[in-house]
PDB file of N, CA and C in Angstrom:
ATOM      1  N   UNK A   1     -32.425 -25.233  34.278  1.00  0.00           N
ATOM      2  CA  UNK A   1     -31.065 -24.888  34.650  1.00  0.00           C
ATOM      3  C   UNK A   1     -30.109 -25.548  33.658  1.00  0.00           C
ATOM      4  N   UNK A   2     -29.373 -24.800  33.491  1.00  0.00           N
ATOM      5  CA  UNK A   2     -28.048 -25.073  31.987  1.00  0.00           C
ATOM      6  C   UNK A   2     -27.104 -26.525  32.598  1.00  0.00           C
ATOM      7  N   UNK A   3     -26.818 -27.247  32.007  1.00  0.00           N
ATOM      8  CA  UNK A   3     -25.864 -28.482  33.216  1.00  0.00           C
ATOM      9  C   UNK A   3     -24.226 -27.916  33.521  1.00  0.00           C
ATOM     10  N   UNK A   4     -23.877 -28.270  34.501  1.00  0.00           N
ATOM     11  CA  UNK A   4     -23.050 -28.156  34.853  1.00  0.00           C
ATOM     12  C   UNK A   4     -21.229 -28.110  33.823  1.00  0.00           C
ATOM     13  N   UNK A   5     -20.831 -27.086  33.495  1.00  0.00           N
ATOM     14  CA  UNK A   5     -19.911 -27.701  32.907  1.00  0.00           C
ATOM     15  C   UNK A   5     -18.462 -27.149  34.117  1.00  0.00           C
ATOM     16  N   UNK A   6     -17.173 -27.856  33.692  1.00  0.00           N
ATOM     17  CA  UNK A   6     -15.697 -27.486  34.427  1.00  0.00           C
ATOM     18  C   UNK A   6     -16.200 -25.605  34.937  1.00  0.00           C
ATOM     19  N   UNK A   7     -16.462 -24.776  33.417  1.00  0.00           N
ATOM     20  CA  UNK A   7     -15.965 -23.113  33.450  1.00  0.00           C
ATOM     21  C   UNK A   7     -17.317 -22.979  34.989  1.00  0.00           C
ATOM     22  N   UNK A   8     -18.398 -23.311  34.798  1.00  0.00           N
ATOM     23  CA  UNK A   8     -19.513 -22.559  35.708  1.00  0.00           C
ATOM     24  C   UNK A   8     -18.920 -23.235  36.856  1.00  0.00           C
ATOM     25  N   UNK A   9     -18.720 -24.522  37.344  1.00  0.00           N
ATOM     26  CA  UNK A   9     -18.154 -24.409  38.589  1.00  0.00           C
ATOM     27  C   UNK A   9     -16.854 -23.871  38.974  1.00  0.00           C
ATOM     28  N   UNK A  10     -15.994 -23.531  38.037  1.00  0.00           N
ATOM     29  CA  UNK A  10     -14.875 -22.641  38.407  1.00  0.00           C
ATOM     30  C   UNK A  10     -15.328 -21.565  38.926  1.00  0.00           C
ATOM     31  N   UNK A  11     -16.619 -20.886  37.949  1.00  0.00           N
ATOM     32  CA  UNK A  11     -16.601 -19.801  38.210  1.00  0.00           C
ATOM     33  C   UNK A  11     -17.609 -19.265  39.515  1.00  0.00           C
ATOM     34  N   UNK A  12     -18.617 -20.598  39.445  1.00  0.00           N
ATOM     35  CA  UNK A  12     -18.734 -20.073  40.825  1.00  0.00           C
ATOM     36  C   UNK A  12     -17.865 -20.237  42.126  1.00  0.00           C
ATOM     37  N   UNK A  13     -16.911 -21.514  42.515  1.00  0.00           N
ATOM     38  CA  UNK A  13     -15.974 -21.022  43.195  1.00  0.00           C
ATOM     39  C   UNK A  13     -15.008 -19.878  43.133  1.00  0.00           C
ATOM     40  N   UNK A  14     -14.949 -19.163  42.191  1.00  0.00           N
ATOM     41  CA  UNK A  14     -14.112 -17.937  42.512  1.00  0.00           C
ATOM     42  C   UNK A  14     -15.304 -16.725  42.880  1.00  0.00           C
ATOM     43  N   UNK A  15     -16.523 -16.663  42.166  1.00  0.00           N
ATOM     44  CA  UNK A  15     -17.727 -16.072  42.958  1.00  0.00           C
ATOM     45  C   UNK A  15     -17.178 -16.028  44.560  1.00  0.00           C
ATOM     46  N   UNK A  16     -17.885 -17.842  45.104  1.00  0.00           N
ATOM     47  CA  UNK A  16     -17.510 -17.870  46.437  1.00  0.00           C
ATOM     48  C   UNK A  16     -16.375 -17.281  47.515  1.00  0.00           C
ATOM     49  N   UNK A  17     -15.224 -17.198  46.825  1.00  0.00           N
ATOM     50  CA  UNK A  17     -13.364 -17.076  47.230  1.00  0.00           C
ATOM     51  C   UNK A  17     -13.883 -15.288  47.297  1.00  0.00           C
ATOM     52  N   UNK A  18     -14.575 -14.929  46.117  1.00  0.00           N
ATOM     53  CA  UNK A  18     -14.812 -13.139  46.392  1.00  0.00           C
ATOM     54  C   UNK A  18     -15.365 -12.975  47.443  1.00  0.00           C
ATOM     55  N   UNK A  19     -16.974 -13.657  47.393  1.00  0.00           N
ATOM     56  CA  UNK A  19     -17.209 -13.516  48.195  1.00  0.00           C
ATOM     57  C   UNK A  19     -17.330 -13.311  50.092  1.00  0.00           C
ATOM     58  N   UNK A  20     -16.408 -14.595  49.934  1.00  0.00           N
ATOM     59  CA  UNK A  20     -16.055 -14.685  51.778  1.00  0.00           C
ATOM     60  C   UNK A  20     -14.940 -13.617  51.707  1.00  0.00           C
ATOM     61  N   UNK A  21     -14.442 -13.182  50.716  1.00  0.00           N
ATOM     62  CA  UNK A  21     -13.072 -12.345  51.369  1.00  0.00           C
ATOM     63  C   UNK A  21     -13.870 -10.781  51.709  1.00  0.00           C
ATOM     64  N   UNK A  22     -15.210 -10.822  50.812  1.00  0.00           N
ATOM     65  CA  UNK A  22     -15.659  -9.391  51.347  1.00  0.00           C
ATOM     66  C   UNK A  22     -16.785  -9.565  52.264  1.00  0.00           C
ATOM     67  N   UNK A  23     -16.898 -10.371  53.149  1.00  0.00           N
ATOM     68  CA  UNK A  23     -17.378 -10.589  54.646  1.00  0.00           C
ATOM     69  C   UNK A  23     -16.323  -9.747  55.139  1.00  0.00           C
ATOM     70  N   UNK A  24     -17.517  -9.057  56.388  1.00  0.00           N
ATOM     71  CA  UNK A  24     -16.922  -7.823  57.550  1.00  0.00           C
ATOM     72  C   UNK A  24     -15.748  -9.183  58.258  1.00  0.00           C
ATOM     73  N   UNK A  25     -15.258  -8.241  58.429  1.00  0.00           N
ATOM     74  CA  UNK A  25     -13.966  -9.488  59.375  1.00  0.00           C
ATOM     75  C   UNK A  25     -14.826  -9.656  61.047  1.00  0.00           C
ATOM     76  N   UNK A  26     -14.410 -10.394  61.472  1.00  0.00           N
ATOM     77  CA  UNK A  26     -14.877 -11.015  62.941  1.00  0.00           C
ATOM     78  C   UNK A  26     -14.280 -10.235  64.058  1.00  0.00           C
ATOM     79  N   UNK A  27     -15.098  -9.992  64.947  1.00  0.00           N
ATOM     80  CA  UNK A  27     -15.007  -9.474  65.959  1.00  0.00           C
ATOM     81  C   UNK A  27     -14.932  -9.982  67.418  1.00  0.00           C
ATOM     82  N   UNK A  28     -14.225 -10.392  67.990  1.00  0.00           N
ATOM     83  CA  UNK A  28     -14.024 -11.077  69.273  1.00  0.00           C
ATOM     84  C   UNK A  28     -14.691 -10.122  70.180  1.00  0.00           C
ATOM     85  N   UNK A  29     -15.655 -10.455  70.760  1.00  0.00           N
ATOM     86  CA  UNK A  29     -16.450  -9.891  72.056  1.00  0.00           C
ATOM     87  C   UNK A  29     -15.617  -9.841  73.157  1.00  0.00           C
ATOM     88  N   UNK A  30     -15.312  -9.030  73.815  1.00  0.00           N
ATOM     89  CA  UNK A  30     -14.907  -8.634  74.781  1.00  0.00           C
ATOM     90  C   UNK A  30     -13.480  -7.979  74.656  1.00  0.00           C
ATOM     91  N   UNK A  31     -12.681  -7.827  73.876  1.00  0.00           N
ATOM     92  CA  UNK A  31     -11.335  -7.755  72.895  1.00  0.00           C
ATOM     93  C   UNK A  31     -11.351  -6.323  73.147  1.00  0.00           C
ATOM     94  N   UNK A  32     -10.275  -5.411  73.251  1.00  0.00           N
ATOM     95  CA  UNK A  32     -10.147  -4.202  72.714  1.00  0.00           C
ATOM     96  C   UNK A  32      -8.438  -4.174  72.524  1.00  0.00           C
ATOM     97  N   UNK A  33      -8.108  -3.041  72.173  1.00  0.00           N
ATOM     98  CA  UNK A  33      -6.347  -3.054  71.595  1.00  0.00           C
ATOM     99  C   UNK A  33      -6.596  -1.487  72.685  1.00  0.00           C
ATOM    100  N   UNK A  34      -5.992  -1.557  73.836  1.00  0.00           N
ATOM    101  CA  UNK A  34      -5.479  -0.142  74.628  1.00  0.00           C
ATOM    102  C   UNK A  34      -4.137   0.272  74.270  1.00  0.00           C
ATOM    103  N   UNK A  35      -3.092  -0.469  72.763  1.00  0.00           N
ATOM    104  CA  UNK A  35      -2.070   0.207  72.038  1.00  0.00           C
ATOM    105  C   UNK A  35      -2.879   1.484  71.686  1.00  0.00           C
ATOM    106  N   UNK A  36      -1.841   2.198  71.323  1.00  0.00           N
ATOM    107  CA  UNK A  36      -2.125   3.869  70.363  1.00  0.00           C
ATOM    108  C   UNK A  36      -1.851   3.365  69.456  1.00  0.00           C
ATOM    109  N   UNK A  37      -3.247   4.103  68.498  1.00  0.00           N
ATOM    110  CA  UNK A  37      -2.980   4.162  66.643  1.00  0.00           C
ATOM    111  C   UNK A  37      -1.602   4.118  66.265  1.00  0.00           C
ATOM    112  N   UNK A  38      -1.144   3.637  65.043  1.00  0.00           N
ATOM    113  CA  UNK A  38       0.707   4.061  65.104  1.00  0.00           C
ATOM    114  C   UNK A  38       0.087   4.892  63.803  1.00  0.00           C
ATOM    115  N   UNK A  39       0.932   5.845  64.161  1.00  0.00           N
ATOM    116  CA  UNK A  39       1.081   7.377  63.697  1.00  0.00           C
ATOM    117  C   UNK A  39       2.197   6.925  62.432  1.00  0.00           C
ATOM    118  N   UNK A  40       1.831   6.687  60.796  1.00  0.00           N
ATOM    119  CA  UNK A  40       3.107   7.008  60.229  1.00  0.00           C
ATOM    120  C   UNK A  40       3.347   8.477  58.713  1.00  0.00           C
ATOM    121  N   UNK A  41       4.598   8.364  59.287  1.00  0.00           N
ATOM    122  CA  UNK A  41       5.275   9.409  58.609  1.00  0.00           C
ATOM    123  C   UNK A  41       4.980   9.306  57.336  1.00  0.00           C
ATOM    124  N   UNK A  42       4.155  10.577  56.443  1.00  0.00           N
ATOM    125  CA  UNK A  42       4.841  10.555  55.097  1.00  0.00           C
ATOM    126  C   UNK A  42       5.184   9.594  54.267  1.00  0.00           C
ATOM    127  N   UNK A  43       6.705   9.781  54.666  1.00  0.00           N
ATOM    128  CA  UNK A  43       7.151   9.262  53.713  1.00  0.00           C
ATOM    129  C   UNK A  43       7.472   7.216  54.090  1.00  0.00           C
ATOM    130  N   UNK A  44       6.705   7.055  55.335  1.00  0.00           N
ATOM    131  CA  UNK A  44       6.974   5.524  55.674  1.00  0.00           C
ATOM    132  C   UNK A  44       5.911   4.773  54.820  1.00  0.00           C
ATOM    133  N   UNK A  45       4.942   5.713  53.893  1.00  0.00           N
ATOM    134  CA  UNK A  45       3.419   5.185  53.584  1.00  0.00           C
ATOM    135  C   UNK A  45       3.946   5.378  52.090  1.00  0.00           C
ATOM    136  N   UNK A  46       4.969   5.612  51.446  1.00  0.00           N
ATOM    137  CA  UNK A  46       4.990   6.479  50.064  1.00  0.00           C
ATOM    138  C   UNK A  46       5.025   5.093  49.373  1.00  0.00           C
ATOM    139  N   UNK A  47       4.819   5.133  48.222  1.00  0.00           N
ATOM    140  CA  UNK A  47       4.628   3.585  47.298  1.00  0.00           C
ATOM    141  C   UNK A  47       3.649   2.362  48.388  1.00  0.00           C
ATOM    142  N   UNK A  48       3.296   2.925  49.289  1.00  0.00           N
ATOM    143  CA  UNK A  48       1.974   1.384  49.639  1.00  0.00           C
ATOM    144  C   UNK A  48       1.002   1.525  48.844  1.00  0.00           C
ATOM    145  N   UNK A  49       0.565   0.633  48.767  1.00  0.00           N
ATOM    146  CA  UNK A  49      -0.909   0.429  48.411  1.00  0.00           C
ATOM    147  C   UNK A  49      -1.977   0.930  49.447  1.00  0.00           C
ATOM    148  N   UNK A  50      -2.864   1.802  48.463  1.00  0.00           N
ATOM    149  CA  UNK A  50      -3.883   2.257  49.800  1.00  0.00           C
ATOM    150  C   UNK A  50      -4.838   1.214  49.759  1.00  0.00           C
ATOM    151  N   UNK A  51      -5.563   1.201  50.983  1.00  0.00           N
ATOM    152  CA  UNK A  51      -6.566   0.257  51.596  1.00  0.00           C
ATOM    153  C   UNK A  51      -7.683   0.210  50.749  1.00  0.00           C
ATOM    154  N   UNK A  52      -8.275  -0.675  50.113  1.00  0.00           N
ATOM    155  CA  UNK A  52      -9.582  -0.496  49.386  1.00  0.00           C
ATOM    156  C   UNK A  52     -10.530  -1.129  50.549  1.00  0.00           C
ATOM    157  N   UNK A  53     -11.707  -0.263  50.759  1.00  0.00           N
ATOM    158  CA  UNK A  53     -13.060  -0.739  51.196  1.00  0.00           C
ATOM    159  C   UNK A  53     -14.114  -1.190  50.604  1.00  0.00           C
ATOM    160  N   UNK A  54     -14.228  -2.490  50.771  1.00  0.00           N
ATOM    161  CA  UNK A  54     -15.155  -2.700  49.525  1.00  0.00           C
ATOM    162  C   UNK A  54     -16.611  -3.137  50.165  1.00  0.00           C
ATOM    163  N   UNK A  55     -17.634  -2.972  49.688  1.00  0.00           N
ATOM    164  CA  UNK A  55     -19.083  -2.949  50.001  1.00  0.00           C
ATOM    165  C   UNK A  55     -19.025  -4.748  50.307  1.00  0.00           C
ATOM    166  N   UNK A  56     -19.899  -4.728  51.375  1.00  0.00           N
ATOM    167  CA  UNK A  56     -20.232  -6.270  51.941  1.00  0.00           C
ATOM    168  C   UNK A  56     -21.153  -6.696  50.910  1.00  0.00           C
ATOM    169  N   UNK A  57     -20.575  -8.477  50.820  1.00  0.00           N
ATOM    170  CA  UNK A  57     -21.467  -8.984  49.777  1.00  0.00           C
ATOM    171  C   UNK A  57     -22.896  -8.788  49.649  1.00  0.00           C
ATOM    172  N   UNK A  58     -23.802  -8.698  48.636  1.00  0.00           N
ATOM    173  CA  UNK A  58     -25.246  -9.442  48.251  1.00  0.00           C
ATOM    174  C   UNK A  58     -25.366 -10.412  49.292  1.00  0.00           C
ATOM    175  N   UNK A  59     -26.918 -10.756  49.804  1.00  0.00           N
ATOM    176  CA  UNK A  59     -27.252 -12.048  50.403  1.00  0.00           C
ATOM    177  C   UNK A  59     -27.393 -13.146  49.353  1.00  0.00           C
ATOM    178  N   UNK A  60     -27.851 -12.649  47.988  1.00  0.00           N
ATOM    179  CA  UNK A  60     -27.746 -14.155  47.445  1.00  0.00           C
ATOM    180  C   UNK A  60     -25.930 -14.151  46.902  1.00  0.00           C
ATOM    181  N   UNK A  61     -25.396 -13.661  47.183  1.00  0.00           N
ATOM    182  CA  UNK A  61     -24.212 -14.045  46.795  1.00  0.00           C
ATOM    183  C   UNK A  61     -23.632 -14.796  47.762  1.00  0.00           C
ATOM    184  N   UNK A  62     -23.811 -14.350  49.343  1.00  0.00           N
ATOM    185  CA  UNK A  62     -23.662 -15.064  50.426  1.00  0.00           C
ATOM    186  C   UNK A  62     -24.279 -16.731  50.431  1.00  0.00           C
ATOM    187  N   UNK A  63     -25.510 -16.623  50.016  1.00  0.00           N
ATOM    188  CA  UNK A  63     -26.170 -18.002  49.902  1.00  0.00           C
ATOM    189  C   UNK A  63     -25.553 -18.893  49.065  1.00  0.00           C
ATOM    190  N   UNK A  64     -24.882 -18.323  47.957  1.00  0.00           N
ATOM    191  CA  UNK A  64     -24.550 -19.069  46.679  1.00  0.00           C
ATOM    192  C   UNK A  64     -23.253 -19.749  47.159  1.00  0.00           C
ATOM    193  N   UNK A  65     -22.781 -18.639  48.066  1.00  0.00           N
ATOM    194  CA  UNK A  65     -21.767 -19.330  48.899  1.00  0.00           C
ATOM    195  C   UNK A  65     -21.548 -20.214  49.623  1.00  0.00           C
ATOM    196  N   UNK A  66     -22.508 -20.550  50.424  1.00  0.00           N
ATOM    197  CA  UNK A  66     -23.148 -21.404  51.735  1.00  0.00           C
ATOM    198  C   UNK A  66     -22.971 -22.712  50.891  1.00  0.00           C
ATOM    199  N   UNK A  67     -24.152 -22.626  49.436  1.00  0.00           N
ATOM    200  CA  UNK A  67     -24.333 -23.839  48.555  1.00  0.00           C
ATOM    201  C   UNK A  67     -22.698 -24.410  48.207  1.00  0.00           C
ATOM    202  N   UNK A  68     -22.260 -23.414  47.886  1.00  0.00           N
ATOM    203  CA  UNK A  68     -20.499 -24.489  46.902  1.00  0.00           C
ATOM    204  C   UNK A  68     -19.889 -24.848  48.336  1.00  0.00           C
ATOM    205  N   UNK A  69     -19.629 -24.141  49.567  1.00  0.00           N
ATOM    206  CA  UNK A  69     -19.843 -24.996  50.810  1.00  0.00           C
ATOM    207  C   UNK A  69     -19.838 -26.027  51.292  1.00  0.00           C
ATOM    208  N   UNK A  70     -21.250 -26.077  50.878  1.00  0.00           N
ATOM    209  CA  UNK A  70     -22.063 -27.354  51.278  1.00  0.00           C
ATOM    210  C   UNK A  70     -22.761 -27.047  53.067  1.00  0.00           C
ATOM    211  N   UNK A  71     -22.887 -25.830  53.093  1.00  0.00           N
ATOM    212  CA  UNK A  71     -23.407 -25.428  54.531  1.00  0.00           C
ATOM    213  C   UNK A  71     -25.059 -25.547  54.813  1.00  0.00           C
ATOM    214  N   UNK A  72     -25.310 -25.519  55.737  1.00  0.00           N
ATOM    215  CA  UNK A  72     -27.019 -25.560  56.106  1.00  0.00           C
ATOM    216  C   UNK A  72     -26.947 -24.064  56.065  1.00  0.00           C
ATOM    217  N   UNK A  73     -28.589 -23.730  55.464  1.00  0.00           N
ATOM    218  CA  UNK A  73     -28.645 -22.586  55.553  1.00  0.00           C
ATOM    219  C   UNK A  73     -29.999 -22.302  56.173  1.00  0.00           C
ATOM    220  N   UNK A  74     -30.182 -23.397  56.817  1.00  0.00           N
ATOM    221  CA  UNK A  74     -32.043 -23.013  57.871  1.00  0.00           C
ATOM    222  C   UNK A  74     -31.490 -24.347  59.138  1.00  0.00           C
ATOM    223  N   UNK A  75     -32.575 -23.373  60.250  1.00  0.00           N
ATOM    224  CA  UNK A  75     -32.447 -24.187  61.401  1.00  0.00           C
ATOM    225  C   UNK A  75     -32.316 -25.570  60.989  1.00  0.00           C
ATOM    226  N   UNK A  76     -33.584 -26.066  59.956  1.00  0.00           N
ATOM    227  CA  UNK A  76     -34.331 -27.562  59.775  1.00  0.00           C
ATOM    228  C   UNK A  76     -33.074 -28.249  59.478  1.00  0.00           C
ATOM    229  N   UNK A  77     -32.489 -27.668  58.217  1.00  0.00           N
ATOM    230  CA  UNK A  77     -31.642 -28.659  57.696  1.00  0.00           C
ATOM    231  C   UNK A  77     -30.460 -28.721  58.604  1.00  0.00           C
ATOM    232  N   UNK A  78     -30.497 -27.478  60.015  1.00  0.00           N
ATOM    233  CA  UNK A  78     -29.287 -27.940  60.761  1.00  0.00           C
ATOM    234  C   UNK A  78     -30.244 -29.671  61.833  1.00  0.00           C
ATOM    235  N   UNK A  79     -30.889 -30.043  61.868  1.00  0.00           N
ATOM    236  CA  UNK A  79     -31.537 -31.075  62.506  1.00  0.00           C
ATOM    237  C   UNK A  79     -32.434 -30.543  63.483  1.00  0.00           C
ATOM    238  N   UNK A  80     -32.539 -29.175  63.705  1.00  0.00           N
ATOM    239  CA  UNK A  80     -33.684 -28.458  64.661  1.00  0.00           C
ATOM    240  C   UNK A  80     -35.231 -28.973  64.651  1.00  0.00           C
ATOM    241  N   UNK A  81     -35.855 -29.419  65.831  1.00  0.00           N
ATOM    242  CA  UNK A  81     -36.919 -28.956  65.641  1.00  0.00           C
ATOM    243  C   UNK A  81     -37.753 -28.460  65.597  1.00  0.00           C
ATOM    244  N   UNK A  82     -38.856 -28.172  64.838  1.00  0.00           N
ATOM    245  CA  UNK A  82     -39.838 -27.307  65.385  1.00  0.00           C
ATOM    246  C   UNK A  82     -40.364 -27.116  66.535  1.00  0.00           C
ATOM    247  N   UNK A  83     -41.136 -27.736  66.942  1.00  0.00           N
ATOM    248  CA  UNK A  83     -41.049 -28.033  68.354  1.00  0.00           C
ATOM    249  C   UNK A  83     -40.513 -27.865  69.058  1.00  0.00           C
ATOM    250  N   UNK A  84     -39.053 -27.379  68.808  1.00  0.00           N
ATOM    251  CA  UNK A  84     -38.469 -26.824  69.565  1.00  0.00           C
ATOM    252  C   UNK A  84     -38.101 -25.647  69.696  1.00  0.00           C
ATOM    253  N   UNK A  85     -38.530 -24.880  69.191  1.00  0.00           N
ATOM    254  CA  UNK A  85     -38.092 -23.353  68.810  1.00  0.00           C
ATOM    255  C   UNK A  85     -38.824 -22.798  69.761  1.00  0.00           C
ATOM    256  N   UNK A  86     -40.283 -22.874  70.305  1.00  0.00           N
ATOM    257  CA  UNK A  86     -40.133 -21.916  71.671  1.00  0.00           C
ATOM    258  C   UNK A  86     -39.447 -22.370  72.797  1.00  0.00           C
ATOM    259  N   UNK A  87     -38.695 -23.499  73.652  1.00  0.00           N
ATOM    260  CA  UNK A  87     -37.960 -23.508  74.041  1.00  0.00           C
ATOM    261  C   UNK A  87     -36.889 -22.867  73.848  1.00  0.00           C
ATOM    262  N   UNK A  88     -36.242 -22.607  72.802  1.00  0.00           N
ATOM    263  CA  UNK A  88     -34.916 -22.034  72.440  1.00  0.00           C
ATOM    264  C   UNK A  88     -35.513 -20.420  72.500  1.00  0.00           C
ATOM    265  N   UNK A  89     -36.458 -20.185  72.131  1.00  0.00           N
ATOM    266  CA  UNK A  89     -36.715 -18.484  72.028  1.00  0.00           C
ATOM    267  C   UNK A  89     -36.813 -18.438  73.935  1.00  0.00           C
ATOM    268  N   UNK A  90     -37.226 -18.986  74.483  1.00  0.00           N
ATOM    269  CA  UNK A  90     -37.377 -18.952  76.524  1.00  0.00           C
ATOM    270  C   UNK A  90     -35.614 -18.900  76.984  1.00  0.00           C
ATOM    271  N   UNK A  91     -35.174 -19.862  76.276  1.00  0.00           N
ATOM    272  CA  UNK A  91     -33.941 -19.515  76.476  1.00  0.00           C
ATOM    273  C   UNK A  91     -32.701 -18.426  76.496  1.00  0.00           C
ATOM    274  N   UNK A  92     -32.902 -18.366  75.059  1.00  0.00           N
ATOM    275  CA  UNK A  92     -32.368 -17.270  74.331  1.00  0.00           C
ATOM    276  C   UNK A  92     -32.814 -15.600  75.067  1.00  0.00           C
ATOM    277  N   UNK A  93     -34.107 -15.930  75.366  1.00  0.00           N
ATOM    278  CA  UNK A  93     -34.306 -14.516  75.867  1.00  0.00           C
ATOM    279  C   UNK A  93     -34.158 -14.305  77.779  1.00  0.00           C
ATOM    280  N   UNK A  94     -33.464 -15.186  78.181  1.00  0.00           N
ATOM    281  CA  UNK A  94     -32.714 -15.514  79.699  1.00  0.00           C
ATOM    282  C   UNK A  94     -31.363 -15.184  79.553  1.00  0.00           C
ATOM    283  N   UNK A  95     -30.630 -15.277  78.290  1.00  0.00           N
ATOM    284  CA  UNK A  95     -29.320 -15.213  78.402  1.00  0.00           C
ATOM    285  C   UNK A  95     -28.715 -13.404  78.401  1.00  0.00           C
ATOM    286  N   UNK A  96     -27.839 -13.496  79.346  1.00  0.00           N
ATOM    287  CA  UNK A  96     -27.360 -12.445  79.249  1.00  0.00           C
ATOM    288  C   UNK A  96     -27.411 -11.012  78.142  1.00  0.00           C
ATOM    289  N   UNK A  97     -26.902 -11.646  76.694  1.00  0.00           N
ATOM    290  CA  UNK A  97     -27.126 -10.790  75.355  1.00  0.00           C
ATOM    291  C   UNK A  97     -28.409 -10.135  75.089  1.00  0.00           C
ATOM    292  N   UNK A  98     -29.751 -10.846  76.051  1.00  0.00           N
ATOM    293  CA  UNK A  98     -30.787 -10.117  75.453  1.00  0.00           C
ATOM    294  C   UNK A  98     -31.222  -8.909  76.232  1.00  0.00           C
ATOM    295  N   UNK A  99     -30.468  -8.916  77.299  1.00  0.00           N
ATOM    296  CA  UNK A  99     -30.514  -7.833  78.246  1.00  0.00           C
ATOM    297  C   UNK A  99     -29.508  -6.644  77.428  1.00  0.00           C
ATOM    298  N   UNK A 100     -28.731  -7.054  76.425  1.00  0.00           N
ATOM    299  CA  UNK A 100     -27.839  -5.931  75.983  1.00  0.00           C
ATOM    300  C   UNK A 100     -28.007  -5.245  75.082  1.00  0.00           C
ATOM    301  N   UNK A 101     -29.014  -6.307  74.578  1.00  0.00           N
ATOM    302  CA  UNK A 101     -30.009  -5.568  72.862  1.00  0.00           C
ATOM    303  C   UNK A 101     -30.215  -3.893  73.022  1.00  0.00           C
ATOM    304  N   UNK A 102     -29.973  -3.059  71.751  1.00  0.00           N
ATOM    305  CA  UNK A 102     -30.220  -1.707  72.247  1.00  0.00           C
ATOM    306  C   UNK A 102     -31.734  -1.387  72.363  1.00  0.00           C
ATOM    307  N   UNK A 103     -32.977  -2.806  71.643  1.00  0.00           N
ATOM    308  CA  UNK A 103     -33.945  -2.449  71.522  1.00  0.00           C
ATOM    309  C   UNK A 103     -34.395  -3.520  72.452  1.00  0.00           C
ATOM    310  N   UNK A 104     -35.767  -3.136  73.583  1.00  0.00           N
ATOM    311  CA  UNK A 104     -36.141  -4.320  74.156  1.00  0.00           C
ATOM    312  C   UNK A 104     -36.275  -5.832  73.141  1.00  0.00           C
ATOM    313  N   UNK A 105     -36.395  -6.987  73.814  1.00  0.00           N
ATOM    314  CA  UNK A 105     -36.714  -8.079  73.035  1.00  0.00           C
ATOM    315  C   UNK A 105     -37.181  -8.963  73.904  1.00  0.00           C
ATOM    316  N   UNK A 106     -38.743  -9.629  73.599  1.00  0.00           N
ATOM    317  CA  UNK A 106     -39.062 -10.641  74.028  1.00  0.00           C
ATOM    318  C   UNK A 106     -39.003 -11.942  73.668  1.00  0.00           C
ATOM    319  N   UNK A 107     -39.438 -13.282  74.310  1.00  0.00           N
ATOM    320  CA  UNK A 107     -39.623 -14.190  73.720  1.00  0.00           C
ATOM    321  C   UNK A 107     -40.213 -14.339  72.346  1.00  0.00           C
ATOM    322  N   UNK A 108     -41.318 -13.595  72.633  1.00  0.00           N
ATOM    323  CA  UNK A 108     -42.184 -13.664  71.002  1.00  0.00           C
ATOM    324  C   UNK A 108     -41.393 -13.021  69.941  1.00  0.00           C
ATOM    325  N   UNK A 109     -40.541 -12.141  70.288  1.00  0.00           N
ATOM    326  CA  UNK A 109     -39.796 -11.642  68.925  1.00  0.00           C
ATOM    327  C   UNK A 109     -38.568 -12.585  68.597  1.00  0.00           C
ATOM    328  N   UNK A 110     -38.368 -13.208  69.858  1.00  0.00           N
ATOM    329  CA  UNK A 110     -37.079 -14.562  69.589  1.00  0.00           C
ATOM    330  C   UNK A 110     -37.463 -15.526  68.568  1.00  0.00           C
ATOM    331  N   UNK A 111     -38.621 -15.803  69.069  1.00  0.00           N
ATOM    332  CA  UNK A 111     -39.510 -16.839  68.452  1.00  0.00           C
ATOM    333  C   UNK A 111     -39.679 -16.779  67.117  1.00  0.00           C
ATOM    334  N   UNK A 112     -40.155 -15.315  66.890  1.00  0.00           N
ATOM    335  CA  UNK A 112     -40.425 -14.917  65.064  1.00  0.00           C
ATOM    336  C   UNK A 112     -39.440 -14.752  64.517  1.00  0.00           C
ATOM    337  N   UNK A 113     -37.829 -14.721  64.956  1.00  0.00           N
ATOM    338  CA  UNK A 113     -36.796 -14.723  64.403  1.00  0.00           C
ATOM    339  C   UNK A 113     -36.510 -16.214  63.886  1.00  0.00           C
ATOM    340  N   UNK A 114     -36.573 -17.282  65.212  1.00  0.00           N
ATOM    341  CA  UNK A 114     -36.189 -18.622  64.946  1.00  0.00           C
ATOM    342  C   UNK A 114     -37.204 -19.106  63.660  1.00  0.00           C
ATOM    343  N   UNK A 115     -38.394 -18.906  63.836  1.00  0.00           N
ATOM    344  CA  UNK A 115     -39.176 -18.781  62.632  1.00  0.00           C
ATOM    345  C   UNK A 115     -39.149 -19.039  61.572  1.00  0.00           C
ATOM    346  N   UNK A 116     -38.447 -17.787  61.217  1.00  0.00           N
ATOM    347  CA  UNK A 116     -38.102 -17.404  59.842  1.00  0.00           C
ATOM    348  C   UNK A 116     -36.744 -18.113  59.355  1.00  0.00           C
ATOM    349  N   UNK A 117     -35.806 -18.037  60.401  1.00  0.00           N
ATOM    350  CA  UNK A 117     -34.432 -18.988  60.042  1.00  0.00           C
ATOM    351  C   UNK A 117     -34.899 -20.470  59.940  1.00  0.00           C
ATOM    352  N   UNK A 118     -36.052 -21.150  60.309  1.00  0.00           N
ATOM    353  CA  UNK A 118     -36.494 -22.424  60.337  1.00  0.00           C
ATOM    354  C   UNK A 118     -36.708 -22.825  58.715  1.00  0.00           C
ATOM    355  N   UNK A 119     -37.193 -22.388  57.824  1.00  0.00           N
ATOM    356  CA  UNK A 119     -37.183 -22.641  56.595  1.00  0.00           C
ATOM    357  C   UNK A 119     -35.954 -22.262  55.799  1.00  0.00           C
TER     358      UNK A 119
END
């Protein structure tokens, strides 16, 4: 790996700054807006700027993100233990949300999820 100079960590913080800004925005569970769309005129839209949609980041761009951070990016390094992960999959699959999944889900598939987030 090349060493570190000022330009590469600039540039990966502005990487990062792209990156989180093209994360899907957050969604509050249970939230809805029962306002009506506002309807505008023509000419109330003339000289805006139209909306750009831009494609959700890469995962390693996401990761690279996590790193300038300084975030955990596995159960372990959040202090989890192993040992504890089928407890948390018994859990997890009691709570309300897993009854809402559109696809059944058991413990054992909780389990192979926590799993994989463990490393």
């Amino acid at each position: 790996m090349a060493a570190w100079t000022v330009e590469r960590v600039a540039e990966r913080f502005r990487e990062a700054a792209i990156t989180a800004h093209r994360l899907p925005p957050v969604r509050v569970q249970g939230y809805f807006n029962t306002w009506p769309a506002i309807r505008r005129m023509p000419w109330e839209t003339l000289g805006a700027e139209p909306s750009i949609r831009l494609f959700p980041p890469a995962p390693e761009t996401v990761e690279r993100m996590l790193g300038v951070a300084g975030l955990p990016t596995s159960l372990a390094a959040l202090g989890v233990r192993e040992d504890d992960l089928p407890a948390l999959a018994d859990m997890a699959g009691q709570q309300w949300t897993a009854t809402f999944n559109p696809r059944p889900v058991t413990a054992e598939d909780l389990l192979g999820i926590y799993r994989s987030a463990y490393d």
